[in-house]
PDB file of N, CA and C in Angstrom:
ATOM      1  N   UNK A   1     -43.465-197.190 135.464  1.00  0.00           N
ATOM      2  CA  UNK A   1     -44.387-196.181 134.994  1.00  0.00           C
ATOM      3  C   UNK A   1     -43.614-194.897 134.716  1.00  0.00           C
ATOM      4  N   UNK A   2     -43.754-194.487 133.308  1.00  0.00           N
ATOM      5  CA  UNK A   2     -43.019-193.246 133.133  1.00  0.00           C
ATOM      6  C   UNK A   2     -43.925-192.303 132.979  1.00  0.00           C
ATOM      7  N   UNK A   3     -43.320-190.964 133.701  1.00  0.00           N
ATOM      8  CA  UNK A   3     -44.295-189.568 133.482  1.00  0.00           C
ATOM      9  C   UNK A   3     -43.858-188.997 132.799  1.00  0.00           C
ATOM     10  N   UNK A   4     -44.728-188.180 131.805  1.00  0.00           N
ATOM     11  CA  UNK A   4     -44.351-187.283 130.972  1.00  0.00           C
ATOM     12  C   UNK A   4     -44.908-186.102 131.222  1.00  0.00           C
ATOM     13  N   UNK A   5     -44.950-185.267 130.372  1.00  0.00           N
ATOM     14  CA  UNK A   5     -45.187-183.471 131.077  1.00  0.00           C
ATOM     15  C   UNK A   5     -46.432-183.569 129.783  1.00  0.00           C
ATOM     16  N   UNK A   6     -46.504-183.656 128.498  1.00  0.00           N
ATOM     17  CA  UNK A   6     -47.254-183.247 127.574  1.00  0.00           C
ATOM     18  C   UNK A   6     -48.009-184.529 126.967  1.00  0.00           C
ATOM     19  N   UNK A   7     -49.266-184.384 127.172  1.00  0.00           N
ATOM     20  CA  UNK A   7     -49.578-185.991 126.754  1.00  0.00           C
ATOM     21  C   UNK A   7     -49.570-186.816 125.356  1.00  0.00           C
ATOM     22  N   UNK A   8     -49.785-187.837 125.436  1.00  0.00           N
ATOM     23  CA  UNK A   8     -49.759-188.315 123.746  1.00  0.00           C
ATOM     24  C   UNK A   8     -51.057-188.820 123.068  1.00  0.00           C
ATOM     25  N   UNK A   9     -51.965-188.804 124.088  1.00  0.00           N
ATOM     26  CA  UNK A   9     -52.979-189.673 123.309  1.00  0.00           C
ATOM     27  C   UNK A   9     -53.927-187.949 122.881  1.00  0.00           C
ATOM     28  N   UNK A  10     -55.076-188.131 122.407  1.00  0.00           N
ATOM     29  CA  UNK A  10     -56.186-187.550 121.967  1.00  0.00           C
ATOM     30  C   UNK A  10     -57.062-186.576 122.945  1.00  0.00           C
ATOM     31  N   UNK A  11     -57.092-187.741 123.328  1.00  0.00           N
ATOM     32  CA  UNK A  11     -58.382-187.393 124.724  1.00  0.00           C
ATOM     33  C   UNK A  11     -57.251-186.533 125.665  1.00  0.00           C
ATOM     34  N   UNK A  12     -56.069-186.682 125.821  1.00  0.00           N
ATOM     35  CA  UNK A  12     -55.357-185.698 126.849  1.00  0.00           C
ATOM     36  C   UNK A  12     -55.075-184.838 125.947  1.00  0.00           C
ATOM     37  N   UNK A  13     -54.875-184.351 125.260  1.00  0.00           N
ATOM     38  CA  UNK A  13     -54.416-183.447 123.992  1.00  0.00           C
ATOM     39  C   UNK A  13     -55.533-182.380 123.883  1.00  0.00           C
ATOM     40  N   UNK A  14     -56.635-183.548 123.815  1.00  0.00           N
ATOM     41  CA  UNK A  14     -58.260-182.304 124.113  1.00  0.00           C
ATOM     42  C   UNK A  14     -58.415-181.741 125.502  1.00  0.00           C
ATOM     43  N   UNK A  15     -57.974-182.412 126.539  1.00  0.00           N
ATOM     44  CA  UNK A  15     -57.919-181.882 127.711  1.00  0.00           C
ATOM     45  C   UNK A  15     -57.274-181.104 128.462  1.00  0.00           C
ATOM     46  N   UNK A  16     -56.110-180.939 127.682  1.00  0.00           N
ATOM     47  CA  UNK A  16     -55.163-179.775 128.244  1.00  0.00           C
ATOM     48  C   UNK A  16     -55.551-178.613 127.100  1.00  0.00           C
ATOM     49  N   UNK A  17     -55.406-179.026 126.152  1.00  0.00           N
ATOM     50  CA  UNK A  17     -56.186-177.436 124.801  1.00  0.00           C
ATOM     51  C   UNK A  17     -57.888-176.964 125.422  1.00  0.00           C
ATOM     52  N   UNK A  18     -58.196-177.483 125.845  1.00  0.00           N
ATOM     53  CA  UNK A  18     -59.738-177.133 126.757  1.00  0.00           C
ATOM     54  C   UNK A  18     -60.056-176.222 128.057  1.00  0.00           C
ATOM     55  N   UNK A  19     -58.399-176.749 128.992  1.00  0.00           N
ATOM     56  CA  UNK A  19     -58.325-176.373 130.070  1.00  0.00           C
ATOM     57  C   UNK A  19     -57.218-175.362 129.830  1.00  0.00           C
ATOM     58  N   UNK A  20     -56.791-174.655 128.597  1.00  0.00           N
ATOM     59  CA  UNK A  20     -55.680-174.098 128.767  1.00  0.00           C
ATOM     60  C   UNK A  20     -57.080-172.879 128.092  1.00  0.00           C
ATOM     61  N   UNK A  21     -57.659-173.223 127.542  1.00  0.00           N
ATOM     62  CA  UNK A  21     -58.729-172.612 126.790  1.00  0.00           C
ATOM     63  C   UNK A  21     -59.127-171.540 128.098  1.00  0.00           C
ATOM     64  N   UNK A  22     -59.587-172.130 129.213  1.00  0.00           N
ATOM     65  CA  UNK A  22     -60.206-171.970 130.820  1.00  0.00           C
ATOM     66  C   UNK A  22     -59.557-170.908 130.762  1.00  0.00           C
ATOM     67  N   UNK A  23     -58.495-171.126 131.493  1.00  0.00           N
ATOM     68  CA  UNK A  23     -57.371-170.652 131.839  1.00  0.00           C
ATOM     69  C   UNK A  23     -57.200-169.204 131.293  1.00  0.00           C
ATOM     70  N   UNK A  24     -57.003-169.281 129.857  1.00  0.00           N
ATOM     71  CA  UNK A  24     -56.360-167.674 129.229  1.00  0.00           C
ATOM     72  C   UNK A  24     -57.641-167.116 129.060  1.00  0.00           C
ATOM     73  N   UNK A  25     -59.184-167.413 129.095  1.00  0.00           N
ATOM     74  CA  UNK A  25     -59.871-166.995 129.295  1.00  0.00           C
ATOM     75  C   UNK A  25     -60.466-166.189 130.679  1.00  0.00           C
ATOM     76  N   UNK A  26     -59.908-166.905 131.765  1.00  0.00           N
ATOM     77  CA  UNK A  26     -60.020-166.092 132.917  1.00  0.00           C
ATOM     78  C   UNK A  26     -59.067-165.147 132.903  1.00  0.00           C
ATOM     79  N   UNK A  27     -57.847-165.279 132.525  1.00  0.00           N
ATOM     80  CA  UNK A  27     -56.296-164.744 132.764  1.00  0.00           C
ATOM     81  C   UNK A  27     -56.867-163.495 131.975  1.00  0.00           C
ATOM     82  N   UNK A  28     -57.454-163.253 130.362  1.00  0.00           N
ATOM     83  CA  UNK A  28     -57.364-162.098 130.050  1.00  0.00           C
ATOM     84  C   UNK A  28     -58.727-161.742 130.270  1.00  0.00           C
ATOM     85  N   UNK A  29     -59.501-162.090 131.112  1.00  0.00           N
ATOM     86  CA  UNK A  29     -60.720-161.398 131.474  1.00  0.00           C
ATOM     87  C   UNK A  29     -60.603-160.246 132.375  1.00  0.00           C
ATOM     88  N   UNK A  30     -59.516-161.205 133.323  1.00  0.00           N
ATOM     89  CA  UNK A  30     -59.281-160.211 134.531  1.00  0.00           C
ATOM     90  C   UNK A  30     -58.123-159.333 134.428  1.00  0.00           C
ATOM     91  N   UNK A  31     -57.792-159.368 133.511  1.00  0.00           N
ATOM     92  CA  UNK A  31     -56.910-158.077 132.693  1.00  0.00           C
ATOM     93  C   UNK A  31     -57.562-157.386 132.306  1.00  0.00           C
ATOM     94  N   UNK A  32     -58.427-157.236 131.344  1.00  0.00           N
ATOM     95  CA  UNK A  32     -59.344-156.197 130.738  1.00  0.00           C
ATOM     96  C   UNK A  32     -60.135-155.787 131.855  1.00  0.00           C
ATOM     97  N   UNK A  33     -60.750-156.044 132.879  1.00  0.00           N
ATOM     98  CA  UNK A  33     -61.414-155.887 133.834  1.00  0.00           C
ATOM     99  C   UNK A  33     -60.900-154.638 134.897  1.00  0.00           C
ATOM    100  N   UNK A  34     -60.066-155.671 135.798  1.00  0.00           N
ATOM    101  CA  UNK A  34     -59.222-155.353 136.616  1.00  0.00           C
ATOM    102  C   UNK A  34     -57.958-154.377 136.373  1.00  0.00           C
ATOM    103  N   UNK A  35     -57.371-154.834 135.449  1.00  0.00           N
ATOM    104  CA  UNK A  35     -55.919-153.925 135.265  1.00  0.00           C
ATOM    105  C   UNK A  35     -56.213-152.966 134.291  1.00  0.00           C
ATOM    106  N   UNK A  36     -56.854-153.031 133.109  1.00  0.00           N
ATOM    107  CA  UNK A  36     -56.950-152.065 132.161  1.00  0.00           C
ATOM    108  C   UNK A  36     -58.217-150.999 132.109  1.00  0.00           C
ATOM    109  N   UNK A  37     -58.955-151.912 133.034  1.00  0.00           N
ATOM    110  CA  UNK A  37     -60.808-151.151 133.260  1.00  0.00           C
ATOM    111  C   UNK A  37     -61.515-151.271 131.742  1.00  0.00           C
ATOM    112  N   UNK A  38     -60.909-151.562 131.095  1.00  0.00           N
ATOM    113  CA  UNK A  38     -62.051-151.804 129.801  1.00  0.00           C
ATOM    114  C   UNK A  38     -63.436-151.848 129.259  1.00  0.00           C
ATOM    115  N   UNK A  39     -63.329-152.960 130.247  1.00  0.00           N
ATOM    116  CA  UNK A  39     -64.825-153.803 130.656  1.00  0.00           C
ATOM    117  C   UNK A  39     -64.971-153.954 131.906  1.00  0.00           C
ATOM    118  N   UNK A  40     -66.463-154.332 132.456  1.00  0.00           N
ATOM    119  CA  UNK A  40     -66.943-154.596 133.325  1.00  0.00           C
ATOM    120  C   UNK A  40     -67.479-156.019 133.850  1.00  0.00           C
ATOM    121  N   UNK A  41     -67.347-156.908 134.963  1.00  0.00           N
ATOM    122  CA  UNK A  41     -68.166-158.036 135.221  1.00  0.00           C
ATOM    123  C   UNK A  41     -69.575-157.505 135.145  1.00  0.00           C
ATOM    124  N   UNK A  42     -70.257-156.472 135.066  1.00  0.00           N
ATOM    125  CA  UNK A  42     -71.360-156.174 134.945  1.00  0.00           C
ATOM    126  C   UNK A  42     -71.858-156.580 133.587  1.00  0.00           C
ATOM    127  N   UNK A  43     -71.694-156.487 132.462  1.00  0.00           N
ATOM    128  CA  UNK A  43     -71.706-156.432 131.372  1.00  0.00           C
ATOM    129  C   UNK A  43     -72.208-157.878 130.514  1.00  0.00           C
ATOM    130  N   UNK A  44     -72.493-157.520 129.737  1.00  0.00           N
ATOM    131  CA  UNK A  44     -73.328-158.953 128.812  1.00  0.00           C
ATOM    132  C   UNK A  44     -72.146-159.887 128.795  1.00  0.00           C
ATOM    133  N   UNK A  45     -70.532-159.118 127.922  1.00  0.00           N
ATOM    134  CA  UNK A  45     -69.971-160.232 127.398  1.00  0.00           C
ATOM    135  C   UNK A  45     -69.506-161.131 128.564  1.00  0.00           C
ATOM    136  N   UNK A  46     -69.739-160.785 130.149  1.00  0.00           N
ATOM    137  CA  UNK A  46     -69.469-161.568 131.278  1.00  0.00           C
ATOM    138  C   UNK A  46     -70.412-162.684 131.012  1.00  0.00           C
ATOM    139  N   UNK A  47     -71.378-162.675 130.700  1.00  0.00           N
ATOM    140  CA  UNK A  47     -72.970-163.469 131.102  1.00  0.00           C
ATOM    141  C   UNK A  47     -72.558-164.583 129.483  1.00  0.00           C
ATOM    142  N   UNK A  48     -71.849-163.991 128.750  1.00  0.00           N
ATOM    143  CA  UNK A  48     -71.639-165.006 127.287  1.00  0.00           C
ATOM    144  C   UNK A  48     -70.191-166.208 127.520  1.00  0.00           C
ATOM    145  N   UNK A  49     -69.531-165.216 128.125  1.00  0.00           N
ATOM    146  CA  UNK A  49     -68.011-165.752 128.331  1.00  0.00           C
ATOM    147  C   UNK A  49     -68.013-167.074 129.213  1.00  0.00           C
ATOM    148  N   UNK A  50     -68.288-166.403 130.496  1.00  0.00           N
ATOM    149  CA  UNK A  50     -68.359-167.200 132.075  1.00  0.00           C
ATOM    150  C   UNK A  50     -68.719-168.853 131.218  1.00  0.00           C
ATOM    151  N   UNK A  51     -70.170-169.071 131.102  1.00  0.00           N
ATOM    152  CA  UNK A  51     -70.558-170.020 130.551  1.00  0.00           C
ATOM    153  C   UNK A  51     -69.690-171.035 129.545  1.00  0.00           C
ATOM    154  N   UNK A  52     -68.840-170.116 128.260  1.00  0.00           N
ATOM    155  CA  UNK A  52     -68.740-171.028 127.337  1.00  0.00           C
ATOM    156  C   UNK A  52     -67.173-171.715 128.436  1.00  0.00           C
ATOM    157  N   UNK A  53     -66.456-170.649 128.714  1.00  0.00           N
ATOM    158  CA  UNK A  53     -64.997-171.048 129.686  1.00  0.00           C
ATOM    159  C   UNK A  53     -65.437-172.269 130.993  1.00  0.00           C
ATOM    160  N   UNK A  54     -66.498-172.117 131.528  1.00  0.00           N
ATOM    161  CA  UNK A  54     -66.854-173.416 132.547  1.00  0.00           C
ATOM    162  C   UNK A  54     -67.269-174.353 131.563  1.00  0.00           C
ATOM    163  N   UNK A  55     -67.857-174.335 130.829  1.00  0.00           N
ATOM    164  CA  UNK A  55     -68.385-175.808 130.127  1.00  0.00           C
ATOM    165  C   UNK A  55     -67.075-176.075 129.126  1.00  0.00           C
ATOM    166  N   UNK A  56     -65.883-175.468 129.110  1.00  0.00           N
ATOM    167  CA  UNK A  56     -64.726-176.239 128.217  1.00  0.00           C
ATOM    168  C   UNK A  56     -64.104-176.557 129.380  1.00  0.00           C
ATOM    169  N   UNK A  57     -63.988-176.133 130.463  1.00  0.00           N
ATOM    170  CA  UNK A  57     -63.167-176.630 131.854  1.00  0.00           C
ATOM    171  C   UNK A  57     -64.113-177.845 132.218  1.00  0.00           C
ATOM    172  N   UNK A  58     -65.235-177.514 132.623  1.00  0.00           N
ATOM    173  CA  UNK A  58     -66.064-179.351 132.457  1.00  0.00           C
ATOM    174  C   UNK A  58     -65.869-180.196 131.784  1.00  0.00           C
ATOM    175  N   UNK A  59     -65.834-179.978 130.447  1.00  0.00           N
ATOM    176  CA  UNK A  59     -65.518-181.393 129.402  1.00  0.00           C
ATOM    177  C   UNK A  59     -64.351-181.699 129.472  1.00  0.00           C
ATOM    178  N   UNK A  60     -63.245-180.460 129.815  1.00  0.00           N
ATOM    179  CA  UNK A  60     -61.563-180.975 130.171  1.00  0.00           C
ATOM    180  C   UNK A  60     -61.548-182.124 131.132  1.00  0.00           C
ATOM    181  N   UNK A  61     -62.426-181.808 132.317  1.00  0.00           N
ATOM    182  CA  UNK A  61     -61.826-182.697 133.432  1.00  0.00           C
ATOM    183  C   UNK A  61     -62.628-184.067 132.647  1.00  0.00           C
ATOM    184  N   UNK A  62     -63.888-184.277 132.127  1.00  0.00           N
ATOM    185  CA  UNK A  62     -64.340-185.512 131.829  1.00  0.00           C
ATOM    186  C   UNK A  62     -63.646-186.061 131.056  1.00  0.00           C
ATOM    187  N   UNK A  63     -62.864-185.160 129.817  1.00  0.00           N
ATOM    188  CA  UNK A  63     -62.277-186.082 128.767  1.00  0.00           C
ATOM    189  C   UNK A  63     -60.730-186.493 129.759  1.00  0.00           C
ATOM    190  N   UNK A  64     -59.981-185.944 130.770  1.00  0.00           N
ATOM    191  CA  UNK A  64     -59.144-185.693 131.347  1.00  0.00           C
ATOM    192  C   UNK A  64     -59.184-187.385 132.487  1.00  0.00           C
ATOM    193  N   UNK A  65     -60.227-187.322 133.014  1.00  0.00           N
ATOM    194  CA  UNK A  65     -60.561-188.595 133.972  1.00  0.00           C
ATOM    195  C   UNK A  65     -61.061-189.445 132.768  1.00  0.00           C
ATOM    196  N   UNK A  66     -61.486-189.864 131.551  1.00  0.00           N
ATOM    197  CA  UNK A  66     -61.762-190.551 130.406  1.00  0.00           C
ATOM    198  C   UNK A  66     -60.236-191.044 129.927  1.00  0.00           C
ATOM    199  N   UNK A  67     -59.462-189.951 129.636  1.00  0.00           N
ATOM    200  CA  UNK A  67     -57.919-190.619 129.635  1.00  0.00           C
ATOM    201  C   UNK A  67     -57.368-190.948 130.389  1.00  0.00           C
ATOM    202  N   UNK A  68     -57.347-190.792 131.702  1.00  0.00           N
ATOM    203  CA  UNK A  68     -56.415-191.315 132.657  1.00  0.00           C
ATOM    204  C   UNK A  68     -56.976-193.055 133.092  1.00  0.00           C
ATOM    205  N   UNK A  69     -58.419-193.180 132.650  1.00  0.00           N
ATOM    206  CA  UNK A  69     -58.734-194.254 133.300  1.00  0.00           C
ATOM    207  C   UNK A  69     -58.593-195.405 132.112  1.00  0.00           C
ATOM    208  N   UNK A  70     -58.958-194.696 131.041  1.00  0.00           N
ATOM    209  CA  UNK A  70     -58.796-195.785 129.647  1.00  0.00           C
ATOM    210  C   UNK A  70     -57.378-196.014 129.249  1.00  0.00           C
ATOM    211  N   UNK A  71     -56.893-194.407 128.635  1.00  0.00           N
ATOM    212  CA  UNK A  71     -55.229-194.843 128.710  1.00  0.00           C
ATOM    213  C   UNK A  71     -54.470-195.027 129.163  1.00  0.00           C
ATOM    214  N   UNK A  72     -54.826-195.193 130.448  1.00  0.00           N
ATOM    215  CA  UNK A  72     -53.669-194.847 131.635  1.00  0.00           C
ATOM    216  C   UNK A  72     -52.588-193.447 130.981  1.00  0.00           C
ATOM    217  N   UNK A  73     -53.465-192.511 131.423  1.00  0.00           N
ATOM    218  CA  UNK A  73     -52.223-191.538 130.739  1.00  0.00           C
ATOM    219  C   UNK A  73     -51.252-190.824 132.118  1.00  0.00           C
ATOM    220  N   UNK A  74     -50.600-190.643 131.857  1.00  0.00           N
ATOM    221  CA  UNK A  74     -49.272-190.298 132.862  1.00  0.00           C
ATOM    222  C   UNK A  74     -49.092-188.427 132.940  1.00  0.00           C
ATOM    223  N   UNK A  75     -49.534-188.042 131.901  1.00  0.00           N
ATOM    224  CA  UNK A  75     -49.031-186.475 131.625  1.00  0.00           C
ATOM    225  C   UNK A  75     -49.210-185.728 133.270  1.00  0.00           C
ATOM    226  N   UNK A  76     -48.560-185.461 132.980  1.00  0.00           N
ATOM    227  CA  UNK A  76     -48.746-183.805 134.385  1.00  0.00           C
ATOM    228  C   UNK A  76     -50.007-183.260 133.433  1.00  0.00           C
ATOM    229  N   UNK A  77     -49.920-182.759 132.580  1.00  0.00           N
ATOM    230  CA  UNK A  77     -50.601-181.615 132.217  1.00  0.00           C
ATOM    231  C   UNK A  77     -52.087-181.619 132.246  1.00  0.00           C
ATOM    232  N   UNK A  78     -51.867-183.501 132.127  1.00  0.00           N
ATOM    233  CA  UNK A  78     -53.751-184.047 131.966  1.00  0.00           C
ATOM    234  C   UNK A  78     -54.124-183.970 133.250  1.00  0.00           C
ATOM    235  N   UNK A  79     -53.313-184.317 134.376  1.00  0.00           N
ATOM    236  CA  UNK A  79     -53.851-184.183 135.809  1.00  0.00           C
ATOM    237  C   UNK A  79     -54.115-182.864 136.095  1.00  0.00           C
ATOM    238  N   UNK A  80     -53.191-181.811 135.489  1.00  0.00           N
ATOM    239  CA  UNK A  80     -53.561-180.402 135.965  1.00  0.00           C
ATOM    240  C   UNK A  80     -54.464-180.107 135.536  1.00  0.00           C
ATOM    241  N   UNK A  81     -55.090-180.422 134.040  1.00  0.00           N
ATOM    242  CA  UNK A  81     -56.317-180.394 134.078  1.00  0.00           C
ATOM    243  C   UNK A  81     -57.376-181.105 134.665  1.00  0.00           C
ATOM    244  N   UNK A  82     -57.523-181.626 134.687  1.00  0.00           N
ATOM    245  CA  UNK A  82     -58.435-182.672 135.945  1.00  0.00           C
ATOM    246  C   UNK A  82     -58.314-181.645 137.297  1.00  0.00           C
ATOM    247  N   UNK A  83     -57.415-181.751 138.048  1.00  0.00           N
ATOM    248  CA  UNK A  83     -57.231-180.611 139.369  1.00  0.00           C
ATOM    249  C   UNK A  83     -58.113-179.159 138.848  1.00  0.00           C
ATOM    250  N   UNK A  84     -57.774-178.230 137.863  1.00  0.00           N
ATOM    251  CA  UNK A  84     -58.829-177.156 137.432  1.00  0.00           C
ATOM    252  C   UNK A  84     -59.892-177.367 137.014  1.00  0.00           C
ATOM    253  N   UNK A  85     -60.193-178.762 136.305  1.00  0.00           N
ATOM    254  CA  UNK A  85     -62.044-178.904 136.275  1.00  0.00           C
ATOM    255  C   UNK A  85     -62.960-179.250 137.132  1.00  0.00           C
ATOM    256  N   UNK A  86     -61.899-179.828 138.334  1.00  0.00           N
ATOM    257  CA  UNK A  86     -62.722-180.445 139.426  1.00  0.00           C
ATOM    258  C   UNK A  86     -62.795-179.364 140.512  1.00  0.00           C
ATOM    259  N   UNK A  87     -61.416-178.164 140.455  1.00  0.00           N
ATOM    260  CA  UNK A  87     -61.699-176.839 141.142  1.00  0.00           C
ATOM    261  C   UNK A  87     -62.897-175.887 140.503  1.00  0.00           C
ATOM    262  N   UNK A  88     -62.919-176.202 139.199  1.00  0.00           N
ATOM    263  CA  UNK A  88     -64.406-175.423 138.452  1.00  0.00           C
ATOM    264  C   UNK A  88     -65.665-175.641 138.951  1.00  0.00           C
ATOM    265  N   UNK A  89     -65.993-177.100 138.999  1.00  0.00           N
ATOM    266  CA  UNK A  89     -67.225-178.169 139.395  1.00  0.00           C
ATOM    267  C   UNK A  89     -67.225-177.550 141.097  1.00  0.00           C
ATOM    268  N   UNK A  90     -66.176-177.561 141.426  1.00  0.00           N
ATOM    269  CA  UNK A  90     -66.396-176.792 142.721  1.00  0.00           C
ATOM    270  C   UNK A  90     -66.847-175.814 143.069  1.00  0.00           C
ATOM    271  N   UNK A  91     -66.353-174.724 142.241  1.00  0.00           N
ATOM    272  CA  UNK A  91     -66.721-173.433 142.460  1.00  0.00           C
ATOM    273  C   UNK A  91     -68.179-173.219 142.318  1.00  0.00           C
ATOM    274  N   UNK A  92     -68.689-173.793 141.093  1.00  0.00           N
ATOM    275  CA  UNK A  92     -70.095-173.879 140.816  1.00  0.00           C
ATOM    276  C   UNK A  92     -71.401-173.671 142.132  1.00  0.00           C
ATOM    277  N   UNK A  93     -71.234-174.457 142.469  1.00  0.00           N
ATOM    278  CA  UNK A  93     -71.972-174.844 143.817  1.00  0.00           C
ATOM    279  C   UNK A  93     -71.360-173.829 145.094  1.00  0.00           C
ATOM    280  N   UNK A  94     -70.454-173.607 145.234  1.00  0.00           N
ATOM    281  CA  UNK A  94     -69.858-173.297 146.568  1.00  0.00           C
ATOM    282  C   UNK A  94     -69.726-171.567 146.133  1.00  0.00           C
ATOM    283  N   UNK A  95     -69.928-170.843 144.559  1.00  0.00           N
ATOM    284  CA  UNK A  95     -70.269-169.656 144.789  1.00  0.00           C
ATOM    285  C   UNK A  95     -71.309-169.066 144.818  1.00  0.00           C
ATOM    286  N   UNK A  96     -72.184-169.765 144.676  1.00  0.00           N
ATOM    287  CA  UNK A  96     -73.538-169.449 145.443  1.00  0.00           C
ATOM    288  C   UNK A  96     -74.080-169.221 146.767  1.00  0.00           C
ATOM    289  N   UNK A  97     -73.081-169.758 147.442  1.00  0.00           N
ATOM    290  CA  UNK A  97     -73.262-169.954 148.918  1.00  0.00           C
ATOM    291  C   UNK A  97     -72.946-168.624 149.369  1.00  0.00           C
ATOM    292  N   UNK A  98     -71.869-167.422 148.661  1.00  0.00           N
ATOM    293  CA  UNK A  98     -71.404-166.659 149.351  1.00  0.00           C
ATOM    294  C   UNK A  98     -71.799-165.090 147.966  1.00  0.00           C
ATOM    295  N   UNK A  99     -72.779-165.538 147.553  1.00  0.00           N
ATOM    296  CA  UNK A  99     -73.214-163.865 146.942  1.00  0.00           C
ATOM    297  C   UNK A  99     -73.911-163.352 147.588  1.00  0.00           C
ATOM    298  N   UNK A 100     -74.025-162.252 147.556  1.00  0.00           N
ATOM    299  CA  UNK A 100     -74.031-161.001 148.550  1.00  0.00           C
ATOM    300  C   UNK A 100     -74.858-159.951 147.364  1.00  0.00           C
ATOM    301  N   UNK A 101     -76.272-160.282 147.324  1.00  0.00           N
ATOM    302  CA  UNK A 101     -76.658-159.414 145.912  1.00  0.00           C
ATOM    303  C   UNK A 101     -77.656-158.271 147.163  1.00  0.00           C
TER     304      UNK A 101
END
């Protein structure tokens, strides 16, 4: 069994461009936020963003566990996605438990 770092099929190709999607979407949220003050988590484009960035991290991990089980795909990159959609699916549920409104 050989591993590779970048995958080859489709379905991992959509799953790492999905979850990388996640990713620079949180990364420059909390830049504009946090480091630059720009914007606010208070704010609408939080309530537009949040949503579309979890539901491309959801379909990552499905198309992500869809390739690993059909193609047997090997990539690192498809598992790392899988590991961040299934930390997403997590968060879901488990940050509710701890708001403080």
């Amino acid at each position: 069994m050989k591993i590779a770092f970048v995958p080859k099929t489709k379905l991992g190709k959509w799953s790492v461009g999905l979850s990388s999607f996640f990713v620079t979407v949180v990364f420059f949220s909390i830049i504009l936020v946090k480091i630059l003050g720009i914007l606010s988590f208070g704010d609408r484009w939080w309530d537009v963003t949040v949503p579309i960035a979890f539901l491309a991290s959801i379909i990552a991990f499905i198309l992500g566990i869809m390739d690993i089980r059909k193609n047997e795909e090997t990539a690192v990159l498809v598992y790392l996605a899988v590991i961040i959609g299934f930390l997403t699916i997590l968060f879901i549920p488990l940050h509710s438990l701890f708001i403080n409104d």
